[in-house]
N, C-alpha and C. Protein backbone atom coordinates (compact mmCIF):
# COMPACT_ATOMS: atom_id res chain seq x y z
N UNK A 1 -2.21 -52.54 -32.73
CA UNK A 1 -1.06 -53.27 -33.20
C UNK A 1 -0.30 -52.38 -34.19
N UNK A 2 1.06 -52.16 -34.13
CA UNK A 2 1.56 -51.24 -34.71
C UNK A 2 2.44 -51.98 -35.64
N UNK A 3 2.99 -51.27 -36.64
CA UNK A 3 3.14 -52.08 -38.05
C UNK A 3 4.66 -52.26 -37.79
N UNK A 4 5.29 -51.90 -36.32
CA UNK A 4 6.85 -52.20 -36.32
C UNK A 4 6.85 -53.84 -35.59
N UNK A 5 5.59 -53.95 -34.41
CA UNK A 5 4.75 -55.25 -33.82
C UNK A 5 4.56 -56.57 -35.04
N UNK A 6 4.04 -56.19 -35.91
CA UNK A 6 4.22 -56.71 -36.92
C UNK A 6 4.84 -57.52 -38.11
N UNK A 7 5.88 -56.59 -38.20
CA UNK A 7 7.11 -56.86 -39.13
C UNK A 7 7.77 -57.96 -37.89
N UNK A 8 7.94 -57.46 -36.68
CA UNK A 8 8.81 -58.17 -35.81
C UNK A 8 8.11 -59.85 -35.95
N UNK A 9 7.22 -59.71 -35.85
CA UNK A 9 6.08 -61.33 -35.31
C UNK A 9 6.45 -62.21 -36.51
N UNK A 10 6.35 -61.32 -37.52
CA UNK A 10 6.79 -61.72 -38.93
C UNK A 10 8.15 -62.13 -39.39
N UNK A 11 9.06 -61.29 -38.92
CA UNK A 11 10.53 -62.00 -38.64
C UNK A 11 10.61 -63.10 -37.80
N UNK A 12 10.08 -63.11 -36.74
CA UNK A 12 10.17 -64.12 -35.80
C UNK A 12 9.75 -65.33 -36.49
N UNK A 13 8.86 -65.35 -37.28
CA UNK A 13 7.95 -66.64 -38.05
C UNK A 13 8.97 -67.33 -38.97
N UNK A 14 9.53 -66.03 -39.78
CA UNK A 14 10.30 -66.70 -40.60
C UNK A 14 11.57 -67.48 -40.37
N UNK A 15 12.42 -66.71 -39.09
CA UNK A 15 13.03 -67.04 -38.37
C UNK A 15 13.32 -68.59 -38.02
N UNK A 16 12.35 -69.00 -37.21
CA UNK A 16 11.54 -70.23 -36.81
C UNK A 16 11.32 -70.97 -38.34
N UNK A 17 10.81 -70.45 -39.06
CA UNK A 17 10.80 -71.29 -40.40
C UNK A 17 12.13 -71.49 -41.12
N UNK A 18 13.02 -71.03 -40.94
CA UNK A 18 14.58 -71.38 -41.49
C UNK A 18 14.64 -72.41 -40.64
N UNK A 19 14.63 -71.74 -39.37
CA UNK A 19 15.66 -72.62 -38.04
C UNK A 19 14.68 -74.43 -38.33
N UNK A 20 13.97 -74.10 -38.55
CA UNK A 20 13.29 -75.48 -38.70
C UNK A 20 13.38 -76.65 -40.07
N UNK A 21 13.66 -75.84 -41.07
CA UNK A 21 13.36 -76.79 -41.97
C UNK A 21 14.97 -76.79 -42.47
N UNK A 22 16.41 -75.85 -42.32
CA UNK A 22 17.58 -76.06 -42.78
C UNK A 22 17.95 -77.10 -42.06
N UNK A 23 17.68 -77.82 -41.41
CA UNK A 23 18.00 -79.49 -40.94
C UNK A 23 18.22 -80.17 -42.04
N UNK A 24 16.76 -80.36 -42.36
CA UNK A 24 16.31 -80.90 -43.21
C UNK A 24 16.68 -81.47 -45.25
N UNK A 25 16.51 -79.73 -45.00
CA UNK A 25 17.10 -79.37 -46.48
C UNK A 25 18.93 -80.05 -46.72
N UNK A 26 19.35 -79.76 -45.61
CA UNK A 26 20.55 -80.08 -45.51
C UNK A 26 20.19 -81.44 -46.04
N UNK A 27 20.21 -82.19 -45.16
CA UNK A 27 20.21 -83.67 -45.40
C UNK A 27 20.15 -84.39 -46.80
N UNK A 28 18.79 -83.09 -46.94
CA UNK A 28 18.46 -84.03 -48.73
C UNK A 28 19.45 -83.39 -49.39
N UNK A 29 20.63 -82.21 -49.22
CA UNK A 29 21.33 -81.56 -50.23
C UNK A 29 22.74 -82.42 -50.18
N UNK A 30 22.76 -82.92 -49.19
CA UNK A 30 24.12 -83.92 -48.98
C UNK A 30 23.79 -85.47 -49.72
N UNK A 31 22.74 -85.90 -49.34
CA UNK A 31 22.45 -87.11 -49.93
C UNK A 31 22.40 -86.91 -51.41
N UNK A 32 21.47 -86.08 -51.68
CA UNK A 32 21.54 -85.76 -52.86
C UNK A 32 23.34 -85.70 -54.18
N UNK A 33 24.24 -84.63 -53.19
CA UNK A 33 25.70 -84.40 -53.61
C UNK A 33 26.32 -86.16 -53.73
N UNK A 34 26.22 -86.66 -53.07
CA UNK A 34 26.62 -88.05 -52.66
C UNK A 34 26.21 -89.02 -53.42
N UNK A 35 24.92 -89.13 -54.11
CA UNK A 35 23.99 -89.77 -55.07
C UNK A 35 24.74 -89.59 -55.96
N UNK A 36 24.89 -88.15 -56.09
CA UNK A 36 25.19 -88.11 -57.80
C UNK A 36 26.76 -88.29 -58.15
N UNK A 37 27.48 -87.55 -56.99
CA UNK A 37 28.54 -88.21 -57.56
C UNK A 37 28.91 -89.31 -57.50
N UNK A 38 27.98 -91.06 -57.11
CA UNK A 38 28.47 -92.08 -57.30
C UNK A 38 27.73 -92.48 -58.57
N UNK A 39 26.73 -91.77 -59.09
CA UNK A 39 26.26 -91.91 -60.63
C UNK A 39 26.69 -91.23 -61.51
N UNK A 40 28.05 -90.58 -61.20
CA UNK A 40 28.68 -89.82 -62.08
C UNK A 40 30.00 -90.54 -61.83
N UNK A 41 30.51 -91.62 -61.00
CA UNK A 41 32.09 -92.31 -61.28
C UNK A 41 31.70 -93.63 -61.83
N UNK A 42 30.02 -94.12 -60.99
CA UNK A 42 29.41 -95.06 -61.97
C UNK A 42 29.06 -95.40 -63.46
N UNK A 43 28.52 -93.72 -63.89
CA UNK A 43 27.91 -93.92 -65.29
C UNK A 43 26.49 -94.02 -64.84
N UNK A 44 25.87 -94.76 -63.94
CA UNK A 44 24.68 -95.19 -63.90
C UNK A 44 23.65 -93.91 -63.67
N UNK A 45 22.64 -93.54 -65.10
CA UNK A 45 21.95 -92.00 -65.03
C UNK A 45 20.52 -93.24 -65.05
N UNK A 46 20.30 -93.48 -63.74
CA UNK A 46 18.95 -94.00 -63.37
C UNK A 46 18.04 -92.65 -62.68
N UNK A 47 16.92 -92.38 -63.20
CA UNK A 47 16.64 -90.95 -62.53
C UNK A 47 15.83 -91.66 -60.87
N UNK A 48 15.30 -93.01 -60.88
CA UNK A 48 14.81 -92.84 -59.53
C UNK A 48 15.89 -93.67 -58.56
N UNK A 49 17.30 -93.81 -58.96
CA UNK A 49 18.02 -94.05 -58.21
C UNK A 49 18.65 -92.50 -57.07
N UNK A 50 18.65 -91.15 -57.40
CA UNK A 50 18.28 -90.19 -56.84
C UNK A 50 17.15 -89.89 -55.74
N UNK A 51 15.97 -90.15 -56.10
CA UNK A 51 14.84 -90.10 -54.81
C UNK A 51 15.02 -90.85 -54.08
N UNK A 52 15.24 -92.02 -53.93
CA UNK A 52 14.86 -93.31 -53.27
C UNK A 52 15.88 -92.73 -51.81
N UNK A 53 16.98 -92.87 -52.19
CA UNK A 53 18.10 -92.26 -51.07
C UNK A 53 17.60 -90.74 -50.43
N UNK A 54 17.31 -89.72 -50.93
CA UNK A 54 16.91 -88.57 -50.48
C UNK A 54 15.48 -88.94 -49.57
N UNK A 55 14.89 -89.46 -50.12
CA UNK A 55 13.57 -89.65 -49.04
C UNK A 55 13.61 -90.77 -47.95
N UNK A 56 14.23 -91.33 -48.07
CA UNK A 56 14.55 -92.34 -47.08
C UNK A 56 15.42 -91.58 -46.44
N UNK A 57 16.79 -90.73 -46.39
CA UNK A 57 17.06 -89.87 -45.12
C UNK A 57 16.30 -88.75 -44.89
N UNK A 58 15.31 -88.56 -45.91
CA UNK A 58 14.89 -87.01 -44.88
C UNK A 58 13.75 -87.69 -43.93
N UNK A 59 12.61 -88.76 -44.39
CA UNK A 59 12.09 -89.35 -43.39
C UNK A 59 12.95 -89.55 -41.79
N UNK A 60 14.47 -90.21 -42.23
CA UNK A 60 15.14 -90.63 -41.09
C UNK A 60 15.27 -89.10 -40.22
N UNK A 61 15.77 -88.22 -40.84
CA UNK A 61 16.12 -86.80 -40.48
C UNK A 61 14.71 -86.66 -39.73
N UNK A 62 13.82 -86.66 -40.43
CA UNK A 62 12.66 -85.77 -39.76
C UNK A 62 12.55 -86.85 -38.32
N UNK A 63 12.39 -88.19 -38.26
CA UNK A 63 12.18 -89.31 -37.06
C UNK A 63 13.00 -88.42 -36.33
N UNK A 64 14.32 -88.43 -36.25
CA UNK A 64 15.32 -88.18 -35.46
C UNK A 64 15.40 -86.88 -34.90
N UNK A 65 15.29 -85.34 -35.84
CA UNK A 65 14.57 -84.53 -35.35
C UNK A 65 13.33 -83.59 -35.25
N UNK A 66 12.89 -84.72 -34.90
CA UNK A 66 10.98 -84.09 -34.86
C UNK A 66 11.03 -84.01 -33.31
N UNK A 67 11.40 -84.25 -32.20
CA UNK A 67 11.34 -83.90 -30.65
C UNK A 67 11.84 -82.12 -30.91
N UNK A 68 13.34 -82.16 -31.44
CA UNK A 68 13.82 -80.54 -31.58
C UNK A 68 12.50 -79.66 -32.67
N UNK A 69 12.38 -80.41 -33.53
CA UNK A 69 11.48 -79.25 -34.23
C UNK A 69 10.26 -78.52 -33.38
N UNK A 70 9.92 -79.81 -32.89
CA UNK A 70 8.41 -80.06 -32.20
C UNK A 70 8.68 -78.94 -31.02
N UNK A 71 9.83 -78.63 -30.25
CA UNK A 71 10.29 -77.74 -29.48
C UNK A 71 9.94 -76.50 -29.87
N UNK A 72 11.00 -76.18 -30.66
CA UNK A 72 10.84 -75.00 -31.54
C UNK A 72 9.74 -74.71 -31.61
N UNK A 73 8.85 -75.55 -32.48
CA UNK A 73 7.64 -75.24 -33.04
C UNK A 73 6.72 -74.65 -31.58
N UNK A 74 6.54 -75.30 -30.80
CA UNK A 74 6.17 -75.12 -29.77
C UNK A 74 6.52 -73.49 -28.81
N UNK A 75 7.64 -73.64 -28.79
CA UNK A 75 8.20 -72.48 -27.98
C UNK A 75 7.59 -71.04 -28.93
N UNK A 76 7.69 -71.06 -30.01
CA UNK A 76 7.39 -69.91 -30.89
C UNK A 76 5.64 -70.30 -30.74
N UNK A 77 4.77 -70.89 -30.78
CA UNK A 77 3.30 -70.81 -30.51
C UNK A 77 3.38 -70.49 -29.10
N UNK A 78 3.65 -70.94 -28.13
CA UNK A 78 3.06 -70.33 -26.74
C UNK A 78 3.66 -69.01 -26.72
N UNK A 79 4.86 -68.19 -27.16
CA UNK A 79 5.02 -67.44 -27.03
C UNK A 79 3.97 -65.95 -27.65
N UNK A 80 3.47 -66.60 -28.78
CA UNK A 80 2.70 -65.55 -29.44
C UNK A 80 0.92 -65.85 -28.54
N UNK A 81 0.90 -66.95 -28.54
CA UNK A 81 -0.32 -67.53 -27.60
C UNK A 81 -0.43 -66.19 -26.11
N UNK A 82 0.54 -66.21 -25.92
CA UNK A 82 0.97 -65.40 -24.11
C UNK A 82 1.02 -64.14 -24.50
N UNK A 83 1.62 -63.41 -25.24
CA UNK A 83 1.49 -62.53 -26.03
C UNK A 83 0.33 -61.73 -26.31
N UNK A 84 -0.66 -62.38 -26.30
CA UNK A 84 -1.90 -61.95 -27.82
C UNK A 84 -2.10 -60.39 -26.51
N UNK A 85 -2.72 -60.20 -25.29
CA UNK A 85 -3.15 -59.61 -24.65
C UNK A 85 -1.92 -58.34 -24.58
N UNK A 86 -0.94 -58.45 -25.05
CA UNK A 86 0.11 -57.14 -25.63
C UNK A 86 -0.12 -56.96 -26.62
N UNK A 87 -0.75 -57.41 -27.83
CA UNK A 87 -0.53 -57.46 -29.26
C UNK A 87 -1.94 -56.22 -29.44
N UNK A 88 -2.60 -56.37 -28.45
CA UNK A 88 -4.11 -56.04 -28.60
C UNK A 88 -3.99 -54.87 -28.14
N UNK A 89 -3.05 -54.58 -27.49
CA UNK A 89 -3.18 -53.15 -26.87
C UNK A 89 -2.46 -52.11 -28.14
């Protein structure tokens, strides 16, 4: 296994680890923007009025795309799975 084999498998991972979780992040960074500025035209500085909304859409986010992640996730394991017998040489 050569250390350019490597770096690549390793990009690929991380790759797959952006592509997977910036869904996500998104969601809670919008809900989040949205929270605060109605507790900032409100006045109202409740600190668990913030979570309550962020975790209740990223749960929804994740329901909605966990088939695409689950893809992803998938396609990048069988590929290194199919792989291994190149990796070895």
């Amino acid at each position: 296994m050569s250390p350019d084999l490597v770096i690549g498998i390793a990009r690929q991972a991380i790759q797959v680890t952006l592509l997977v979780a910036l869904p996500i992040l998104g969601i809670g960074l919008v809900v989040g923007v949205l929270v605060s500025m109605v507790q900032a035209a409100t006045q109202i500085q409740e600190m668990t009025l913030t979570f309550v909304p962020k975790i209740i859409s990223i749960f929804v986010g994740l329901l909605l795309l966990l088939p695409w992640i689950m893809s992803h996730l998938m396609t990048f394991t069988l590929e290194i799975f199919n792989n291994i017998p190149n990796y070895v040489r």
